[in-house]
Protein backbone atom coordinates (compact mmCIF):
# COMPACT_ATOMS: atom_id res chain seq x y z
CA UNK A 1 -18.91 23.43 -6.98
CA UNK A 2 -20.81 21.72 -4.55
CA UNK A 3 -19.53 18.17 -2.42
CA UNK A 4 -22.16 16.28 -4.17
CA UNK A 5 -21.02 17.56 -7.64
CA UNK A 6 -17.47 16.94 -7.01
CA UNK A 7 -17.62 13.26 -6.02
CA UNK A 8 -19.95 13.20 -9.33
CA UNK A 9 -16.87 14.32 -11.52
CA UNK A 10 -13.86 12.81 -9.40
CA UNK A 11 -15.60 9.25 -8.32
CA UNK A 12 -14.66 7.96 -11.68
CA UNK A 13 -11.17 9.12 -11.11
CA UNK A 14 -10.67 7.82 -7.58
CA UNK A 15 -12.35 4.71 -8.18
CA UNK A 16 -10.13 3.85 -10.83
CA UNK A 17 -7.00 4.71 -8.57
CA UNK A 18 -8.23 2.47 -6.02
CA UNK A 19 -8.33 -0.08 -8.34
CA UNK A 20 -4.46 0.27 -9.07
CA UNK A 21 -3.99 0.63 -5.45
CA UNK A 22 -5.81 -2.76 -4.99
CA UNK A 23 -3.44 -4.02 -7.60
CA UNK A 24 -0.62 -2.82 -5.91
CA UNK A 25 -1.83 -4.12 -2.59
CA UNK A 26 -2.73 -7.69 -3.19
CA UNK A 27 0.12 -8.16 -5.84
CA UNK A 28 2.88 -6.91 -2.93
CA UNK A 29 1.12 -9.18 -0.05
CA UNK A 30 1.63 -12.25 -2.53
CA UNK A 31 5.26 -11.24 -3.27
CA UNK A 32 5.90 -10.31 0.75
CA UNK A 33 4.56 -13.25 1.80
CA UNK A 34 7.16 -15.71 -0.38
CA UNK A 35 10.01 -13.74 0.51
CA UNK A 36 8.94 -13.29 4.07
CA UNK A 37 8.55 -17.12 4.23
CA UNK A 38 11.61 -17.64 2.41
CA UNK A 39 14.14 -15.09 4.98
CA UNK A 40 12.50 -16.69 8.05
CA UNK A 41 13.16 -20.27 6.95
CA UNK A 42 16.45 -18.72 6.18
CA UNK A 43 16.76 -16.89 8.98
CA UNK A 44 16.32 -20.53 11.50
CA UNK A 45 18.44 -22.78 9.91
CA UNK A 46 21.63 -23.49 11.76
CA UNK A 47 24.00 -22.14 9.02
CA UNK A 48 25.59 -18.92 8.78
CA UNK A 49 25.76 -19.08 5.25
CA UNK A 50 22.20 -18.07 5.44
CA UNK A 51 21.25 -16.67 8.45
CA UNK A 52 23.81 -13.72 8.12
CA UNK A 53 22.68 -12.88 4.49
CA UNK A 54 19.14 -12.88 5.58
CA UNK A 55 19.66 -10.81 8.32
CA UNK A 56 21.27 -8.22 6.68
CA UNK A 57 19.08 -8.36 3.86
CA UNK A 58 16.16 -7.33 7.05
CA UNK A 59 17.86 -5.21 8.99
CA UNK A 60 18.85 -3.04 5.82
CA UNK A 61 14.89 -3.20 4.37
CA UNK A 62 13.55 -2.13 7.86
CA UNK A 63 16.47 0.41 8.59
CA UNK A 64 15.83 2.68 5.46
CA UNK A 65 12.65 4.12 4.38
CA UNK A 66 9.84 2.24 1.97
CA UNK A 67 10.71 5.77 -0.22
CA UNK A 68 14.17 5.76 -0.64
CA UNK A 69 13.66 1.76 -2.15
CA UNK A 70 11.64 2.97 -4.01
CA UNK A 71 13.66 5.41 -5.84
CA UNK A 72 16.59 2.90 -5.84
CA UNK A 73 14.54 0.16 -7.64
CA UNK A 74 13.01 2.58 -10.37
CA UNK A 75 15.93 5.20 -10.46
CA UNK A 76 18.79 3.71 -9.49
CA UNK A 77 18.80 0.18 -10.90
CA UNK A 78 18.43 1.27 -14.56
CA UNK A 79 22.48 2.87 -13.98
CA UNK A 80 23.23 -0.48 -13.99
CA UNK A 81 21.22 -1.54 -16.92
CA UNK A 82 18.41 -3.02 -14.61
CA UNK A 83 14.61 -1.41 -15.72
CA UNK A 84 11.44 -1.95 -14.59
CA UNK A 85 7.81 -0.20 -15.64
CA UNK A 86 6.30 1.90 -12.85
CA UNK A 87 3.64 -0.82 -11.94
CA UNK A 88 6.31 -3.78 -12.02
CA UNK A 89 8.40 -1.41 -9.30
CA UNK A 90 6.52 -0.55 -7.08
CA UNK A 91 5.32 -4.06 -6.94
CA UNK A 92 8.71 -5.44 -6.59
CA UNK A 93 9.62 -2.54 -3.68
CA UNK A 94 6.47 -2.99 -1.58
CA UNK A 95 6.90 -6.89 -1.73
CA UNK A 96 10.81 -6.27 -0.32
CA UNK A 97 9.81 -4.41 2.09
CA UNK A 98 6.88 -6.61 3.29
CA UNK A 99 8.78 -9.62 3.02
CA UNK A 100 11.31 -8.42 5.65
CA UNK A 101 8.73 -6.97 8.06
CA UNK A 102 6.96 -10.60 7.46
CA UNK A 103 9.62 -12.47 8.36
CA UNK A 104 10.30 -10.99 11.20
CA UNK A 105 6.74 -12.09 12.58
CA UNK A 106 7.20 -15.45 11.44
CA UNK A 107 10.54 -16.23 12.63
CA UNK A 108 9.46 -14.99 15.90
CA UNK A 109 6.48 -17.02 16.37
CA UNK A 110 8.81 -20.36 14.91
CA UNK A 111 11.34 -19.24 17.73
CA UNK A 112 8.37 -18.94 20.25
CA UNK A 113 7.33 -23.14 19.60
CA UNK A 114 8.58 -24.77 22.66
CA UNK A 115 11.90 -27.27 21.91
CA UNK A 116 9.81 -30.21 23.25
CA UNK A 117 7.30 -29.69 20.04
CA UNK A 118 11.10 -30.37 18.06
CA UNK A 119 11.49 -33.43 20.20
CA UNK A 120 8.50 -34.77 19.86
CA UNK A 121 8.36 -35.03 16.52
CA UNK A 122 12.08 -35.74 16.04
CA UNK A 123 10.73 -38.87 18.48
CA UNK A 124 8.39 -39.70 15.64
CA UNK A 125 11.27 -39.88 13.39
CA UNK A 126 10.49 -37.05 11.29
CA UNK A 127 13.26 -35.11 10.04
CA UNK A 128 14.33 -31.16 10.48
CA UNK A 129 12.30 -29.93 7.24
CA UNK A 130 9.22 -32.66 8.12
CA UNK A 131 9.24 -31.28 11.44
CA UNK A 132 9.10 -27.70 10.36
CA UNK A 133 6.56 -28.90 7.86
CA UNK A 134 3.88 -30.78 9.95
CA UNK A 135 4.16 -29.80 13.56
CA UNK A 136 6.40 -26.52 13.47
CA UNK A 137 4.89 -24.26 10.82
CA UNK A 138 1.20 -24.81 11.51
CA UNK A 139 1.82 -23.38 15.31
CA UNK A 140 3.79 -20.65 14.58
CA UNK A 141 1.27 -19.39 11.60
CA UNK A 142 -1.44 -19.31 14.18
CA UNK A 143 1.39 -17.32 16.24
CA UNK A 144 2.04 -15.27 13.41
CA UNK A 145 -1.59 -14.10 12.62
CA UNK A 146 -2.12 -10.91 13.87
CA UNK A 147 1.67 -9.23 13.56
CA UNK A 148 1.84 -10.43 9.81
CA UNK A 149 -2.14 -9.36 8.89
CA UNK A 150 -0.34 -5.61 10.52
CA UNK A 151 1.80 -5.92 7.80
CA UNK A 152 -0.24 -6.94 5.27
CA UNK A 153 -2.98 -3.94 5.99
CA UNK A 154 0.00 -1.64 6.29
CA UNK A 155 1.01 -2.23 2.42
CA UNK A 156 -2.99 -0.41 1.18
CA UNK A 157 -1.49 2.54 2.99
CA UNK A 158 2.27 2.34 1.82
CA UNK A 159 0.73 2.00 -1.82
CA UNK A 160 0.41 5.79 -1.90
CA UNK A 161 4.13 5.92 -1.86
CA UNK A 162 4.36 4.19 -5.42
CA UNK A 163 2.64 8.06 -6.88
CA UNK A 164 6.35 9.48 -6.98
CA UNK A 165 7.16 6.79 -9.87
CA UNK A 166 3.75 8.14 -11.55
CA UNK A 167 1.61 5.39 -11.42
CA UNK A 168 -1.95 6.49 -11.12
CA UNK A 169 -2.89 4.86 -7.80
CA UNK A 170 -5.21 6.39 -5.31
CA UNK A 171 -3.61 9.78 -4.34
CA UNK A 172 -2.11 10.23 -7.74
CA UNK A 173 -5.77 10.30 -8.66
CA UNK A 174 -6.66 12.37 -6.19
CA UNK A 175 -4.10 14.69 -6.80
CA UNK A 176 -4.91 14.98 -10.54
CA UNK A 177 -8.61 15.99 -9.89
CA UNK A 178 -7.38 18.41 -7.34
CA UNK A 179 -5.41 20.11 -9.90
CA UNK A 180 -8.23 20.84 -11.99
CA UNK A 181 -11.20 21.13 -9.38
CA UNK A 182 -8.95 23.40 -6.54
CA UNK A 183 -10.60 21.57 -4.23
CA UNK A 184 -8.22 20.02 -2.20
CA UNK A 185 -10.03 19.36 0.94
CA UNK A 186 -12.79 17.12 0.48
CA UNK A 187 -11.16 15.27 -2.52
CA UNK A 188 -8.49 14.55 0.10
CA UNK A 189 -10.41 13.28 2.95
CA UNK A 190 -12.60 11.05 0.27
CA UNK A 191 -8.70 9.69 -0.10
CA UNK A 192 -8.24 8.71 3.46
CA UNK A 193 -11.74 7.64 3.52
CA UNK A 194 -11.50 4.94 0.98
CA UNK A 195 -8.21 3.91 2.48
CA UNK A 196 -9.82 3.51 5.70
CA UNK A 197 -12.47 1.39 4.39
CA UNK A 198 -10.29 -0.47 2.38
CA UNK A 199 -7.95 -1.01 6.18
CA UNK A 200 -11.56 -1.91 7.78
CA UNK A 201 -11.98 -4.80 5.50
CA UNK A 202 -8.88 -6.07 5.53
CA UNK A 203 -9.14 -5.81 9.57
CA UNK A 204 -12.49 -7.84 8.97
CA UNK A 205 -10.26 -10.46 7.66
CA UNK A 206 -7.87 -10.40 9.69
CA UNK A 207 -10.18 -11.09 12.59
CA UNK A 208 -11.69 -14.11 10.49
CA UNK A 209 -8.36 -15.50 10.55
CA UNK A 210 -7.38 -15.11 14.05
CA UNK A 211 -10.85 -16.62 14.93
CA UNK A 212 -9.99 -19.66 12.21
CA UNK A 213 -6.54 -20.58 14.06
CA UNK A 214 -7.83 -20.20 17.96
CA UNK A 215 -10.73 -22.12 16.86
CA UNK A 216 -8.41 -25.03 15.41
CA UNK A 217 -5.92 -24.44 18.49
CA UNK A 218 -8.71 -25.40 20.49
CA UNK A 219 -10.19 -28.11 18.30
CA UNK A 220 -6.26 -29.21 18.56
C-alpha cells in the first residue's frame, strides 16, 4: 500500500481522533485555568489555612507523573465508589495537572508586581481583593503570558496520555489503523505531524497574546 493510499483509508480515522484530542485539549485548558487561578489566589493570601493546602496540592501534581493521575482518577477512585467515563477523566486529570503548573506561572508573576503597585492602590482606598482585582491581576496576566500559553500548548501533547483509559484520541487512532494497515511508520509520523501543527497554531496564538498585553503595557 502506497503513502497516498494509506492517508486515503486512515485520514478519516485520525481526523476523527484529533477531534477528541481537541476536545480533550480545550476542555482541560478551561478546567486548568480555574483551578490554576483559584491555587494562586490561594497560594498569596496571608493565611496558612490556604497557602499550605495549596501548596501541597502543587507540589504533589508536579512531583508525580501526568500517567500515574491518570490511572488514580480512572482506576483508583472507583475503590472508593468514585467513577468517571473515560472522556470525563481524562478531562478532570489533564485540568489537575494544568491547574498546578498554571498557578505556578501566575503566582509568580503576582509575586513579581512591585509592593509600591499594593500601595498605591491601597492609597486609593481600595481594598486587598479590589487591589488584586484592578491594578494587581491585569499586570501579572501580562507577566504570566508566555509561561502559562507553555502550559496550555503542552496539554495537545499530554492528551495522548488519556489512550491508556481507551478513549479514541489521536494516537489511539493511530494505533488502531496501524493494527490493521502494519504500517507503523508513516501513520506515526502523520501523528506527530498533526500534533505539531496543532502546537504551531496554538504558538500563533500565543504570540497574538503576548503582542495584545506589550501593546496595552505600552499604551499603559
Amino acid at each position: 500500500m502506497n503513502f497516498f493510499d494509506l492517508m486515503v483509508l486512515a485520514g478519516p480515522i485520525l481526523l476523527k481522533g484529533t477531534g477528541y484530542t481537541l476536545i480533550f485539549a480545550f476542555s482541560a485548558m478551561f478546567g486548568g485555568l480555574l483551578v490554576g487561578f483559584a491555587l494562586a489566589v490561594l497560594r498569596i493570601i496571608p493565611s496558612r489555612w490556604t497557602q499550605v493546602p495549596a501548596t501541597v496540592y502543587v507540589s504533589m501534581m508536579r512531583g508525580t507523573p501526568l500517567l500515574v493521575q491518570v490511572f488514580i482518577i480512572y482506576y483508583g477512585l472507583p475503590s472508593i465508589g468514585i467513577s468517571f467515563d473515560p472522556l470525563t477523566a481524562g478531562v478532570l486529570a489533564l485540568s489537575l495537572n494544568a491547574g498546578a503548573y498554571i498557578s505556578e506561572s501566575l503566582r509568580g508573576a503576582i509575586v513579581g508586581i512591585t509592593k509600591g503597585q499594593w500601595s498605591a492602590g491601597y492609597s486609593l482606598g481600595l481594598s486587598y481583593w479590589q487591589n488584586l482585582h484592578y491594578i494587581v491581576m491585569p499586570q501579572a496576566l501580562r507577566l504570566a503570558v508566555p509561561s502559562m500559553s507553555n502550559s496550555l500548548i503542552s496539554l495537545i501533547k499530554d492528551t495522548s496520555l488519556v489512550s491508556v483509559i481507551t478513549v479514541t484520541e489521536l494516537l489511539l487512532a493511530t494505533k488502531d489503523v496501524i493494527a490493521t494497515t502494519f504500517q507503523p511508520l508513516p501513520l506515526y509520523l502523520a501523528a506527530a505531524g498533526i500534533y505539531w501543527i496543532l502546537s504551531l497554531c496554538l504558538e500563533q496564538v500565543q504570540a497574538r497574546l503576548e503582542k495584545h498585553y506589550g501593546r496595552s503595557a505600552r499604551h499603559a
